[in-house]
Protein backbone atom coordinates (compact mmCIF):
# COMPACT_ATOMS: atom_id res chain seq x y z
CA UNK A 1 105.79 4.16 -0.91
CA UNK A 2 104.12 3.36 -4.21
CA UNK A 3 101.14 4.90 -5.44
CA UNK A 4 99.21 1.39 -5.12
CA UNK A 5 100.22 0.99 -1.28
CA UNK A 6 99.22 4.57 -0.62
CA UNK A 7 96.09 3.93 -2.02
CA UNK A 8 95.72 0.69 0.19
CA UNK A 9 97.09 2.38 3.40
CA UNK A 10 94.59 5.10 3.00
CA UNK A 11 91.67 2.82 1.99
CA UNK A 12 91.86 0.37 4.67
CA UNK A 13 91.79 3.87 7.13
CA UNK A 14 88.64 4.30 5.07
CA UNK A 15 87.10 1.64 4.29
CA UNK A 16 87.54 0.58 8.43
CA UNK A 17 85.94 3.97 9.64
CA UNK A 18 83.09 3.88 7.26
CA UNK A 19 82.84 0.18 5.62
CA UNK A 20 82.61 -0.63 1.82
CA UNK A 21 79.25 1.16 1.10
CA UNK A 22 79.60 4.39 2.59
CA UNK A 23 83.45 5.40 2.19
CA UNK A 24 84.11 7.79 -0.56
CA UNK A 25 86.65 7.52 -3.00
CA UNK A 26 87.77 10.72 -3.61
CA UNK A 27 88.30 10.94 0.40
CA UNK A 28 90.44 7.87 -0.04
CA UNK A 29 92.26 10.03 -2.94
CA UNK A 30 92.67 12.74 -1.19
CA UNK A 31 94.22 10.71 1.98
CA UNK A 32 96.60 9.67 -0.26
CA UNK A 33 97.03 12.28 -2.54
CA UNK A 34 96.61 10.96 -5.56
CA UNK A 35 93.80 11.80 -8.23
CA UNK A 36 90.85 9.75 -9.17
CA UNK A 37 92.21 8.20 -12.12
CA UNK A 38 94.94 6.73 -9.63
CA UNK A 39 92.33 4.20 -8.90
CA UNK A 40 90.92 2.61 -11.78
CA UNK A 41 93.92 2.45 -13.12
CA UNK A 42 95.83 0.53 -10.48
CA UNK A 43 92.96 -1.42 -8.77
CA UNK A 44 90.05 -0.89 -11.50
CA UNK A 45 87.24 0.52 -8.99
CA UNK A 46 86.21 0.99 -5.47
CA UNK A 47 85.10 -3.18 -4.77
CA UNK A 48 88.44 -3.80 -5.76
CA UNK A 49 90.26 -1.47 -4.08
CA UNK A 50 88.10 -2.69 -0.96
CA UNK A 51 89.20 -6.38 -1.41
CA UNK A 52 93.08 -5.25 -1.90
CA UNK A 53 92.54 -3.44 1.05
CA UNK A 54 91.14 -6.43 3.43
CA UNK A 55 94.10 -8.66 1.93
CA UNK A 56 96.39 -5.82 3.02
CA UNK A 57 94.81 -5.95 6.61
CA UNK A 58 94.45 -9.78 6.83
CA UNK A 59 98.32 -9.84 6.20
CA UNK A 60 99.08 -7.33 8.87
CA UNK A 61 96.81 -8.85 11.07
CA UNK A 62 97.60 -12.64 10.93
CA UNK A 63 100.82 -12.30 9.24
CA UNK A 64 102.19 -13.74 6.30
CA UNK A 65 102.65 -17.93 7.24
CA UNK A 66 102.69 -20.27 4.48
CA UNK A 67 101.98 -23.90 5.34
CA UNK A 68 105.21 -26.54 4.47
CA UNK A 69 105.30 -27.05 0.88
CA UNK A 70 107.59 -30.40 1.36
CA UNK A 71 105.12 -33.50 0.93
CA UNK A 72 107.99 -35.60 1.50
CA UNK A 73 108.05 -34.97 5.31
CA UNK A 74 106.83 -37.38 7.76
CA UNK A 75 103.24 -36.24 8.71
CA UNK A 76 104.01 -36.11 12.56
CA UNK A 77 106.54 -33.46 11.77
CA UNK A 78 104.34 -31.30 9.60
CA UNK A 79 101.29 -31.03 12.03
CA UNK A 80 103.60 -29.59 14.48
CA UNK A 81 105.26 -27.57 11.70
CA UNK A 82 101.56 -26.34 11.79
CA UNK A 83 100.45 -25.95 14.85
CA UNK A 84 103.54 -24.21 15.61
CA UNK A 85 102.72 -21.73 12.99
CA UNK A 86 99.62 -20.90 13.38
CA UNK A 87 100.35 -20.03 17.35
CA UNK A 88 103.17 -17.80 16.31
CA UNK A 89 100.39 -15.80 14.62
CA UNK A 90 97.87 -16.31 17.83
CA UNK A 91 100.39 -15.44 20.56
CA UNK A 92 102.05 -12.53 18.37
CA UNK A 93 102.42 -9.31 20.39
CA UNK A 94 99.18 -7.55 21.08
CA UNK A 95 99.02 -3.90 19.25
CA UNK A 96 96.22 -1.17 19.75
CA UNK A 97 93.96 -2.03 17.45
CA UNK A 98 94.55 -0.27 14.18
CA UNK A 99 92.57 0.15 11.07
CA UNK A 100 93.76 -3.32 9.88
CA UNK A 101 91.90 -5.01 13.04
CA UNK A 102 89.22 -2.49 12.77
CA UNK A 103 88.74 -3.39 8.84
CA UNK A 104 89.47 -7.15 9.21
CA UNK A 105 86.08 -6.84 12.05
CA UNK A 106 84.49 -5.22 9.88
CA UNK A 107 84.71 -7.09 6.95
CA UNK A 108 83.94 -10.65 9.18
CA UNK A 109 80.88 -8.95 10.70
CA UNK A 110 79.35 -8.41 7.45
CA UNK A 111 81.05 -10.75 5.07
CA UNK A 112 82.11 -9.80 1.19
CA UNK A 113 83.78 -10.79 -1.84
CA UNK A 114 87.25 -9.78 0.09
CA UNK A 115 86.16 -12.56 2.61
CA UNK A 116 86.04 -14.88 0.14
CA UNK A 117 88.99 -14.10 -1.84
CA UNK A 118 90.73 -14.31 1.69
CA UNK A 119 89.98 -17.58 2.60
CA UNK A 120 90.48 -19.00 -1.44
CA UNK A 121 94.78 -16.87 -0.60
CA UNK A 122 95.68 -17.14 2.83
CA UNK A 123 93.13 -19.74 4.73
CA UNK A 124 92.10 -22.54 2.54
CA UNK A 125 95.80 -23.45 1.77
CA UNK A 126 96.94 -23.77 5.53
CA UNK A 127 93.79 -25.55 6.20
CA UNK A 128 94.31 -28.11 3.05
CA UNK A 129 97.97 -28.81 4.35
CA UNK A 130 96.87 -29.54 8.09
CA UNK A 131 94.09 -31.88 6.26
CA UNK A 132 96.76 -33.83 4.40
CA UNK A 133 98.71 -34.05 7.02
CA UNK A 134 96.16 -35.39 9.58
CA UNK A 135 94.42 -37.54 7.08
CA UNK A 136 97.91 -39.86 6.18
CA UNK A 137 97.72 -40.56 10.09
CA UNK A 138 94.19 -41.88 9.90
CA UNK A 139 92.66 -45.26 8.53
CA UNK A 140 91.92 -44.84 4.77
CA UNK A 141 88.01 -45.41 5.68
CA UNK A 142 87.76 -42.23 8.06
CA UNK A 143 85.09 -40.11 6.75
CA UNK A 144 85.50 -36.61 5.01
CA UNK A 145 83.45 -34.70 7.96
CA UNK A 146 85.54 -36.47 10.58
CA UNK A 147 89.10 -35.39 8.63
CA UNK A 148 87.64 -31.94 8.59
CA UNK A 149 86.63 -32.15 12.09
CA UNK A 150 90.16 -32.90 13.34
CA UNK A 151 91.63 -30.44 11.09
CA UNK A 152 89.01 -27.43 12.49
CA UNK A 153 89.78 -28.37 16.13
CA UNK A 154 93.64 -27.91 15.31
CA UNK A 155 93.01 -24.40 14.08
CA UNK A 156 90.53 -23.67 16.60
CA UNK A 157 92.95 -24.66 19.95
CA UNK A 158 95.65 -22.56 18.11
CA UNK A 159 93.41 -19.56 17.09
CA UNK A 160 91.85 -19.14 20.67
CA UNK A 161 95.32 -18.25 21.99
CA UNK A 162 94.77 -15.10 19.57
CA UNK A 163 90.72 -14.30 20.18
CA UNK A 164 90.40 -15.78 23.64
CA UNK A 165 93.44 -14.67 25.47
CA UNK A 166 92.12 -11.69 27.09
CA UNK A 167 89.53 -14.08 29.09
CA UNK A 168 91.89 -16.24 29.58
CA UNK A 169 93.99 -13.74 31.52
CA UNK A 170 90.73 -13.14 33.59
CA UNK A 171 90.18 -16.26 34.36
CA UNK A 172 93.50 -17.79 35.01
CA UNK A 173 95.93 -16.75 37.55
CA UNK A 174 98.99 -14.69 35.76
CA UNK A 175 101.40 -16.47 37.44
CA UNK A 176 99.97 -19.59 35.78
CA UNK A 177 98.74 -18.19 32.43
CA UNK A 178 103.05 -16.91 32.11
CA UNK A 179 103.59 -20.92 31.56
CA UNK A 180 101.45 -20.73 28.56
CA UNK A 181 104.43 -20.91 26.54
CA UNK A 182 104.56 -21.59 22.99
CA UNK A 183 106.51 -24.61 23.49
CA UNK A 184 104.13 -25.67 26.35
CA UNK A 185 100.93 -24.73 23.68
CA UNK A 186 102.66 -27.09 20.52
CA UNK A 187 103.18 -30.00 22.84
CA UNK A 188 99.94 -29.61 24.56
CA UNK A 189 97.81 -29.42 20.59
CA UNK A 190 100.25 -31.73 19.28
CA UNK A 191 99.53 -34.78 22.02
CA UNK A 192 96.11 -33.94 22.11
CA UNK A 193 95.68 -34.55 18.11
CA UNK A 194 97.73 -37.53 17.73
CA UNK A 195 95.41 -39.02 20.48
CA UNK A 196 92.28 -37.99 18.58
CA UNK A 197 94.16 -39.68 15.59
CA UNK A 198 94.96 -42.79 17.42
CA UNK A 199 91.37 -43.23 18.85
CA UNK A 200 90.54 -43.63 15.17
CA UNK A 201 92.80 -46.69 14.87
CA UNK A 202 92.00 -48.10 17.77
C-alpha cells in the first residue's frame, strides 16, 4: 500500500469517527505511520485530504459505474444500460457498515466541498447520460424541469433498492420480496419510464 492510500485508509477511519473539524492530523499520521510532512506533500492539507478521503468512501460505497460512453446506441438500450447499473450498485451485498458508510453519512448530513466535488466526478456524469438518453425519446418541446424530472425518478426507483430495502423487507413478505430480482427490478423501471415517455407524445 502506498503512502497516499495509507493516508486515505486512515483518514476516512478518522475523519468518520470525528468529522472534518475535529479529527487531528497527526492522529491520522500516526494511524498510518507516516510523518506530518507525508501530508502536505501528497494531498497539500487536511480539507484536502478530507475530500480524497470522501471520494475514497463514495467509491467503496457505490462502486465504481461509469455511464455508456457510446452515443451511437439506440436510446432504449442505454436507459436500461442505466438502470441496470445503477441497481447493481443498490442491490450490491449488504456489509456492516464501515468507516466508508459511516464517512459517506457523515459527510451528506453536513454537506462540504467533498460533496460537491462528488457529485461534479461520480454523480453528475451518470445523471447527464440518463438525461440524454431520456430526452432523444421525448418531443423536442418537453421542458427542461420535466427532462430532469424523468431522469430523478429513474435514479430514485433504482436508489431505493439500496436506502429503502431494509423497510421493504418489513413490510413485504420474504417469500415475495426474494422475486425482487434484478431482472424483475430493470423490466419493472424500464416499462414504467418508457410509459412516462410515451405519455409525453401522446
Amino acid at each position: 500500500m502506498t503512502t497516499s492510500e495509507r493516508l486515505i485508509e486512515a483518514a476516512t477511519a478518522e475523519f468518520a469517527d470525528k468529522g472534518l473539524k475535529d479529527a487531528n492530523l497527526r492522529d491520522i499520521c500516526a494511524l498510518a505511520d507516516v510523518n506530518l510532512n507525508a501530508v502536505r506533500y501528497h494531498f497539500g492539507g487536511k480539507e484536502a485530504l478530507y475530500v480524497a478521503a470522501v471520494k475514497h468512501a463514495h467509491r467503496s460505497v457505490m462502486g465504481d459505474i461509469r455511464p455508456p460512453s457510446d452515443e451511437s446506441t439506440p436510446p432504449e438500450d442505454r436507459l436500461r444500460e442505466i438502470i441496470s447499473m445503477l441497481l447493481t450498485v443498490a442491490l450490491g451485498q449488504q456489509r456492516p457498515l464501515t468507516a466508508e458508510h459511516k464517512l459517506m453519512h457523515r459527510e451528506f448530513s453536513d454537506p462540504t466541498e467533498a460533496t460537491v466535488q462528488v457529485a461534479r466526478a461520480f454523480a453528475k456524469p451518470m445523471f447527464m447520460a440518463l438525461r440524454s438518453a431520456i430526452s432523444e425519446m421525448l418531443p423536442a418541446d418537453t421542458s427542461a424541469i420535466e427532462r430532469n424530472m424523468l431522469t430523478t425518478s429513474v435514479i430514485g426507483q433504482c436508489m431505493h433498492f439500496k436506502f429503502g430495502r431494509q423497510i421493504d423487507e418489513l413490510i413485504i413478505p420474504k417469500s415475495e420480496f426474494r422475486k425482487f430480482t434484478m431482472k424483475r427490478l430493470t423490466d419493472h423501471i424500464y416499462r414504467v419510464t418508457l410509459a412516462a415517455i410515451r405519455d409525453y407524445s401522446a
